[in-house]
Protein backbone atom coordinates (compact mmCIF):
# COMPACT_ATOMS: atom_id res chain seq x y z
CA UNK A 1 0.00 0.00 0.00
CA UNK A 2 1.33 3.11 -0.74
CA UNK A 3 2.55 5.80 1.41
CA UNK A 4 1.70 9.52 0.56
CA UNK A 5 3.42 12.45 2.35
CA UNK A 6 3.19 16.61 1.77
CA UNK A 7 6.16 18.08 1.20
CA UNK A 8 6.10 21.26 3.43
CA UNK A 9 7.61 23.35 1.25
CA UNK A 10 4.60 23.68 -0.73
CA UNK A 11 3.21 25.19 2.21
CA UNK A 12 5.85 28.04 2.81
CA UNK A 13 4.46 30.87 2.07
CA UNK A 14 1.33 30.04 4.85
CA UNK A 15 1.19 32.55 7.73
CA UNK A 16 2.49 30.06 10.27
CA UNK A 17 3.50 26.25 10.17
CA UNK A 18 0.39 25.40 12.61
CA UNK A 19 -1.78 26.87 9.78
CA UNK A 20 -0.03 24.70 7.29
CA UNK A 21 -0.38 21.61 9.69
CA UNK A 22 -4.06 22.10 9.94
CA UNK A 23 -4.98 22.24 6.73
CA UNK A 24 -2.72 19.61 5.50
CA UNK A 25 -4.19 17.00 8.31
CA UNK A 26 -7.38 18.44 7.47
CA UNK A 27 -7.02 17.18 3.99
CA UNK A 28 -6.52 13.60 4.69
CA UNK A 29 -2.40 13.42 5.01
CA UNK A 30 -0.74 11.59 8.06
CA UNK A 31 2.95 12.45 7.41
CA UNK A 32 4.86 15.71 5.85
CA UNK A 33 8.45 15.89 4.42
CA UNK A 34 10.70 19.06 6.11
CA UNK A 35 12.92 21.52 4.62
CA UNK A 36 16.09 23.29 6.28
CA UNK A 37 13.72 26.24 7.35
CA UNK A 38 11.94 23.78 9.61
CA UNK A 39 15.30 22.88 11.51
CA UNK A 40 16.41 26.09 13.51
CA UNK A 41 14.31 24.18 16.63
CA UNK A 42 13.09 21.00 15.56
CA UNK A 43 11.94 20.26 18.93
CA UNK A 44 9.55 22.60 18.49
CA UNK A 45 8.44 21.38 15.02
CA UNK A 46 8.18 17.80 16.53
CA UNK A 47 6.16 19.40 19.12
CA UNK A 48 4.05 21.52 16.16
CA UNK A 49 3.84 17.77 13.98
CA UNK A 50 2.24 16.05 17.79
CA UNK A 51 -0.03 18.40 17.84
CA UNK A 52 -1.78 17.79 13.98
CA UNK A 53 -1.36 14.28 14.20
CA UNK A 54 1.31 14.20 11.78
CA UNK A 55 4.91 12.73 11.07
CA UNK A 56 7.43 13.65 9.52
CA UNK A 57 9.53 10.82 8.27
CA UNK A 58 12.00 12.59 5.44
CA UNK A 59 13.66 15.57 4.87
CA UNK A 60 15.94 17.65 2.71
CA UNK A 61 19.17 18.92 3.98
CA UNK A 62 21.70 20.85 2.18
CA UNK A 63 24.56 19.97 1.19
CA UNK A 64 26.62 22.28 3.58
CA UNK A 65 24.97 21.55 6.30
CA UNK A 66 25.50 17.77 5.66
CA UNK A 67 28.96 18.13 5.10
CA UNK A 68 29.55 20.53 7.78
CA UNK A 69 27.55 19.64 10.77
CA UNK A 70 26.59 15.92 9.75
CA UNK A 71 26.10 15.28 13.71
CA UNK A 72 23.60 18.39 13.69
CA UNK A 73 21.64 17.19 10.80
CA UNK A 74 21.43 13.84 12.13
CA UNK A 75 20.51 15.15 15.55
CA UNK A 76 17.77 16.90 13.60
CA UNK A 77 16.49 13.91 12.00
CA UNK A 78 16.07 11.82 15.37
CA UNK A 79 14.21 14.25 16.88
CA UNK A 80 11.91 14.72 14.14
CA UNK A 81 11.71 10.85 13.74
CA UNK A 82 13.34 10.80 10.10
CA UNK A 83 13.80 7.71 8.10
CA UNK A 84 14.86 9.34 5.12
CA UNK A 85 17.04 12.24 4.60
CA UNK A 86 17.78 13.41 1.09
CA UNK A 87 20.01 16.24 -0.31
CA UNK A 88 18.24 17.92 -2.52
CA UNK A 89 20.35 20.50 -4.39
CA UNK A 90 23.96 22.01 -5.93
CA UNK A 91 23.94 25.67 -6.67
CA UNK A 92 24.31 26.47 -10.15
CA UNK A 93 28.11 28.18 -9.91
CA UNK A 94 28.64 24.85 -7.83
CA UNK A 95 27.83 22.53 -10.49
CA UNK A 96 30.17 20.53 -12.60
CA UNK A 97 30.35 21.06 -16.41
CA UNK A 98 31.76 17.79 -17.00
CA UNK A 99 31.74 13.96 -15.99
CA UNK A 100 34.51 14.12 -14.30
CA UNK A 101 33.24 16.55 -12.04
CA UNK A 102 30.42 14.97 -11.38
CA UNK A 103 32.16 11.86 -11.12
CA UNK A 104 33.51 13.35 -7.97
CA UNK A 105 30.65 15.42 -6.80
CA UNK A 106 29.00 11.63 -7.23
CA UNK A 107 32.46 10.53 -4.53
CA UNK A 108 30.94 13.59 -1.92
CA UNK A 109 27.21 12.01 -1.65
CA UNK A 110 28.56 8.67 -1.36
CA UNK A 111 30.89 9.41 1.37
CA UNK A 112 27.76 10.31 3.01
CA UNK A 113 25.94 7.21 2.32
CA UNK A 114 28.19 5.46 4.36
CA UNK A 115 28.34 7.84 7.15
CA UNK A 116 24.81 7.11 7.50
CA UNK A 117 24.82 3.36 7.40
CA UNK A 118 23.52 1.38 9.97
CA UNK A 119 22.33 4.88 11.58
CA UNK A 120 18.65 3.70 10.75
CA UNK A 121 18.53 6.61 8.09
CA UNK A 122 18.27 6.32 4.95
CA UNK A 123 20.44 8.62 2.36
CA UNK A 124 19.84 9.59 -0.76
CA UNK A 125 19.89 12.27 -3.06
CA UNK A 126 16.45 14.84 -4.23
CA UNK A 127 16.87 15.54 -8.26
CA UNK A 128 15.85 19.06 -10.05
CA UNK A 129 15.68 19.37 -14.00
CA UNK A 130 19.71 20.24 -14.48
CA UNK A 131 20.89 16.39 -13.52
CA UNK A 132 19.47 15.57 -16.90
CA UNK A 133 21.02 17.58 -19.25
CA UNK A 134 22.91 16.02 -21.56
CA UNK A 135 27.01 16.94 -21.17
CA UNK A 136 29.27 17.08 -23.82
CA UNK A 137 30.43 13.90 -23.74
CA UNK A 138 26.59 13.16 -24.34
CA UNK A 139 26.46 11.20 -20.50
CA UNK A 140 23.72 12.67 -18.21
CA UNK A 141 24.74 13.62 -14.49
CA UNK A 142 21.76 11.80 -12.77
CA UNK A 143 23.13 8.17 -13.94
CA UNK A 144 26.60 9.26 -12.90
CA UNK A 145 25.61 10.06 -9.25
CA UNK A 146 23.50 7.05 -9.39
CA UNK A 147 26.47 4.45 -10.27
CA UNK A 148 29.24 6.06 -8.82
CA UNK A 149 27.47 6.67 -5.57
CA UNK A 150 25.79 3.04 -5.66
CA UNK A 151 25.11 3.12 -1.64
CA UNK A 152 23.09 6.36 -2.19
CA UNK A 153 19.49 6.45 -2.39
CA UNK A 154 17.30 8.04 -4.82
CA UNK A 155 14.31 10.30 -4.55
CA UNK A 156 12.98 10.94 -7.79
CA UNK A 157 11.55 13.96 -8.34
CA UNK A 158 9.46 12.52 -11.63
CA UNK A 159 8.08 16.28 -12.89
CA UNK A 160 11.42 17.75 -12.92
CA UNK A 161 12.52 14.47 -14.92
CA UNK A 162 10.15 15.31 -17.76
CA UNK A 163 11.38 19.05 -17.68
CA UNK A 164 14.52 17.51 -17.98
CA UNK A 165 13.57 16.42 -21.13
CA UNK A 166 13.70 12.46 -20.20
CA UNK A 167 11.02 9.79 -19.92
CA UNK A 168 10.86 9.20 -16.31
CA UNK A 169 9.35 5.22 -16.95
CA UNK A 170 12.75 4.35 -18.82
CA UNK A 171 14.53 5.77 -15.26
CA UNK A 172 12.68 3.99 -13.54
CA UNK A 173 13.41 0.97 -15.20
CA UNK A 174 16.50 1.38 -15.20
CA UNK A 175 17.02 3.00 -11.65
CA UNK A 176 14.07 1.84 -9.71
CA UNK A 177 15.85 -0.54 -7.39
CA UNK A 178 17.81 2.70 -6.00
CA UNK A 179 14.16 4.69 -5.74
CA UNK A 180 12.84 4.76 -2.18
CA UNK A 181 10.73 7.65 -2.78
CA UNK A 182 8.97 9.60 -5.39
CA UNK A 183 8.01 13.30 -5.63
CA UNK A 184 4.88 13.31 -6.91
CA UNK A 185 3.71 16.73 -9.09
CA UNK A 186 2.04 17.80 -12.02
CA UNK A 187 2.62 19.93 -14.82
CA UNK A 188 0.43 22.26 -16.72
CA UNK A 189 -0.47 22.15 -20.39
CA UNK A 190 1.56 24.91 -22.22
CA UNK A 191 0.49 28.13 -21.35
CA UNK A 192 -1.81 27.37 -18.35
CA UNK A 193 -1.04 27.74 -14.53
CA UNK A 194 1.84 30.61 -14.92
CA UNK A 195 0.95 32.92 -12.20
CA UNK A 196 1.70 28.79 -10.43
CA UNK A 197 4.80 28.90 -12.71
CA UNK A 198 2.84 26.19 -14.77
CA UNK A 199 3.01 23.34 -12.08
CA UNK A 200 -0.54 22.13 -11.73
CA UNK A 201 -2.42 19.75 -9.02
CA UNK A 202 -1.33 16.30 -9.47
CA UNK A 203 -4.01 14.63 -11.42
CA UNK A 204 -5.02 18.00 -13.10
CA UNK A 205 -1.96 18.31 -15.62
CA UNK A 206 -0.11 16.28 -17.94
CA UNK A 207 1.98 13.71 -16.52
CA UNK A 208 1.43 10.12 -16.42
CA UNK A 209 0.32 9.74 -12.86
CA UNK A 210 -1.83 6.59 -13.38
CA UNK A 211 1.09 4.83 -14.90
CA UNK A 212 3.33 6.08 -13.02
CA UNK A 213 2.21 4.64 -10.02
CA UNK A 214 1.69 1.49 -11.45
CA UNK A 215 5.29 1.32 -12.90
CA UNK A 216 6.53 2.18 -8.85
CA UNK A 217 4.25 0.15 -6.87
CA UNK A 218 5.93 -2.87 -8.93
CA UNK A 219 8.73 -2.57 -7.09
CA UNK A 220 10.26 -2.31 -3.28
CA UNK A 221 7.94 -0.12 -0.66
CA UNK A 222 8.84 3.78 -1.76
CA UNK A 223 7.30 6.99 0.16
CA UNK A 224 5.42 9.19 -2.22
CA UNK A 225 5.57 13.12 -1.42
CA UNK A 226 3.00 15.28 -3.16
CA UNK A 227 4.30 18.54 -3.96
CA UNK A 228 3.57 21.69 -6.05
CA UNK A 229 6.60 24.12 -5.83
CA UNK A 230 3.84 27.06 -6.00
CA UNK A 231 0.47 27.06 -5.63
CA UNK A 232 -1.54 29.99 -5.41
CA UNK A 233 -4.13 27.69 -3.24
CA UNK A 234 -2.71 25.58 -0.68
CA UNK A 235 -5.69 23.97 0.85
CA UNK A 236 -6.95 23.71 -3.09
CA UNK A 237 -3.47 21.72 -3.84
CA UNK A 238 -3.92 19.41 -0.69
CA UNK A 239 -7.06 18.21 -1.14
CA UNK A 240 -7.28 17.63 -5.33
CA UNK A 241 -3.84 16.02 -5.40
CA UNK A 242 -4.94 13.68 -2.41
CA UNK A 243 -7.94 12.97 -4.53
CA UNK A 244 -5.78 11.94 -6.95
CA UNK A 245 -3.36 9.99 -5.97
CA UNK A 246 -5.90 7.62 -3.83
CA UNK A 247 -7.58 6.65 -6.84
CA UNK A 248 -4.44 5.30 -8.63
């Protein structure tokens, strides 16, 4: 059965994180995935998550805090009750321009698999739309972090694939037994949902959510996180893209 989270950062831009709570528990959802801004005092997000009912088990951490406080991120992640902890991003002046780059930016994540085996955590890297360009060699970034960090995890971020300009089903055949969780989004047809920069409700846009979710239930137990990076509506978001995805 699958597992469907709310990724909080859809929710930023609420007046408090209580408000965002509510209306995310309100809408059906039993867990959330965090973002750094949640960490400053996560005992008093745990304490904000016991009160709605709700847990929290992933997150995204940056890169510089993982690599320069890993005790402090992992403190983090205990007392939020994290499974699964995921870096989700390289600035753009940070990232490589060729495979041998990310060949070693691919030697940095896997370092920090192993710091986090047999911690009870799972690590694993969050993908954007840039991993999939094309270098000049013609190899693509994502399956270089994939097989040269082969301990890391993967949380595929299946929208961004397809602005990427790949077809997420051949990554997932491909990938899937790295995959232990999905970001699951929607994208608008062309030239609707800008003032949302064109993301749309998951189930109201274009991707292949209803084979999509047949291709990953096929394999190994993944967390799915629902997620719009904008939406003018959060309560709106919440509630259609829950309606969605319980009907795949």
């Amino acid at each position: 059965m699958q597992q469907f989270s709310f990724q909080l950062y859809s929710a930023r831009n609420m007046p408090s994180l209580n408000d965002a709570l509510s209306v995310i528990a309100g809408a059906g959802y039993t867990m959330v995935e965090g973002y750094p801004d949640l960490y400053a005092d996560p005992e008093a997000t745990r304490a904000a998550l016991d009160a709605a009912g709700l847990s929290m088990p992933s997150g995204h951490f940056s890169i510089d805090m993982l690599e320069s406080d890993l005790e402090r991120a992992m403190l983090v992640a205990r007392v939020l009750g994290m499974s699964h902890l995921y870096c989700p991003f390289i600035a753009e002046q940070d990232r490589p321009k060729a495979a041998e780059g990310w060949i070693a930016f691919a030697g940095r994540l896997e370092k920090l698999a192993r710091e986090f085996s047999g911690t009870g955590i799972t690590f694993g890297w969050h993908n954007h739309d840039f991993e999939f360009a094309s270098l000049e060699d013609g190899r693509v970034p994502m399956a270089l972090l994939l097989e040269h960090a082969p301990t890391m995890s993967w949380e595929a971020d299946i929208a961004w694939i397809v602005r990427g300009g790949q077809n997420p089903f051949d990554w997932i055949s491909q990938y899937g037994d790295q995959i232990s969780a999905v970001h699951v989004k929607d994208i608008a047809p062309a030239g609707e949902c800008l003032d949302e920069d064109g993301w749309a409700d998951v189930g109201h846009g274009t991707v292949d959510w209803a084979g999509l979710m047949a291709a990953l239930s096929a394999g190994p137990d993944r967390l799915f996180v629902l997620e719009h990076d904008n939406p003018s509506d959060v309560k709106r978001f919440a509630e259609r893209s829950f309606a969605s995805v319980r009907t795949y």
